[in-house]
Protein backbone atom coordinates (compact mmCIF):
# COMPACT_ATOMS: atom_id res chain seq x y z
CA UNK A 1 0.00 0.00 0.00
CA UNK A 2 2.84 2.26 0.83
CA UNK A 3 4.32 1.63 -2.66
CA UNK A 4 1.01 2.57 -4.24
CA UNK A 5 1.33 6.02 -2.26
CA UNK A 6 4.84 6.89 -3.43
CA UNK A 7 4.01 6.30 -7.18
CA UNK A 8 0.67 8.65 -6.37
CA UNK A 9 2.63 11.58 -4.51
CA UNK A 10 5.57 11.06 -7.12
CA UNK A 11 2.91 11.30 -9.95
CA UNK A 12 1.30 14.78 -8.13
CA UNK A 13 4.52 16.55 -7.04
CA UNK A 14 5.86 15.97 -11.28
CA UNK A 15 2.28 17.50 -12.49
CA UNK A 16 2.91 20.51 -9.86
CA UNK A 17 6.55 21.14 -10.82
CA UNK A 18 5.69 21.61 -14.35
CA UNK A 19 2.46 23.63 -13.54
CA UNK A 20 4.85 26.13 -11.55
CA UNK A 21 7.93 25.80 -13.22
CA UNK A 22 7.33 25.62 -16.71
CA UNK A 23 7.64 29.34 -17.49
CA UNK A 24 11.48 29.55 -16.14
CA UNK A 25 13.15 26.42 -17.64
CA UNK A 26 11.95 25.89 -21.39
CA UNK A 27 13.98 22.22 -21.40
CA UNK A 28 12.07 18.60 -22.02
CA UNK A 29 12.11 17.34 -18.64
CA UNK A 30 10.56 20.73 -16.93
CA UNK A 31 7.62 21.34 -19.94
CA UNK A 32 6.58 18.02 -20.30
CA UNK A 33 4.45 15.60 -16.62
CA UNK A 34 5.55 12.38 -17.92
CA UNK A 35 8.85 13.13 -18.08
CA UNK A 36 9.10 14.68 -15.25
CA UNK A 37 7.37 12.36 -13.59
CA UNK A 38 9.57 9.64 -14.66
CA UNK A 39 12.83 11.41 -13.80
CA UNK A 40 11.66 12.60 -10.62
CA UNK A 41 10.74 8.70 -9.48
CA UNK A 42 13.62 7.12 -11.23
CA UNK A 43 15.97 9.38 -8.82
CA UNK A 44 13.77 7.97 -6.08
CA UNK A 45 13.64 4.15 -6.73
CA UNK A 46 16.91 3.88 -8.47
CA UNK A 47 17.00 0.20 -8.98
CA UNK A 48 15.66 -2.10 -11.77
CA UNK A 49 11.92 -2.56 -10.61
CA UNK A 50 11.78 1.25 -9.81
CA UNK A 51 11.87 1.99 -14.06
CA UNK A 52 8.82 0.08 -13.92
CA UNK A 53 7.36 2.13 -11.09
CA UNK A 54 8.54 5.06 -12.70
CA UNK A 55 6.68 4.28 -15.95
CA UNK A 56 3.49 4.34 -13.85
CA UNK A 57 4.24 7.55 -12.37
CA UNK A 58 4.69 8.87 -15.55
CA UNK A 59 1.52 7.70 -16.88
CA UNK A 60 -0.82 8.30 -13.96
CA UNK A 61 0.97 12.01 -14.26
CA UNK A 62 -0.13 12.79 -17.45
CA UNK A 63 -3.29 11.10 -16.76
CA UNK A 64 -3.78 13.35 -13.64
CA UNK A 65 -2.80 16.68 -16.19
CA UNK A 66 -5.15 16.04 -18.48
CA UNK A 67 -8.03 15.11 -16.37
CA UNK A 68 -7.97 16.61 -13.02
């Protein structure tokens, strides 16, 4: 359950980075929630399984961007 959290709150805090921070850096990782999603949970898990965690924190990022 606590995994499931971490991928959520990983997922939120990429869609609110790029919300806020969008208009200073004008790079890929800081425009675009999946990928900074992805980046931001891949420098949290940092092992094998945690790309696969970070894919669904990508996707339940842009998800969350485009729908909420």
């Amino acid at each position: 359950m606590s995994l499931t959290y971490e991928i959520l709150g990983l997922a939120s805090m990429g869609v609110i980075l790029v919300r806020n921070f969008t208009y200073k850096f004008k790079v890929k990782p800081f425009t675009c929630e999946l990928c900074m999603a992805f980046w931001l949970s891949v420098l949290y898990f940092h092992s094998l399984e945690g790309v696969l965690f970070s894919f669904a924190a990508g996707m339940i990022a842009a998800i969350l961007n485009r729908y909420v």
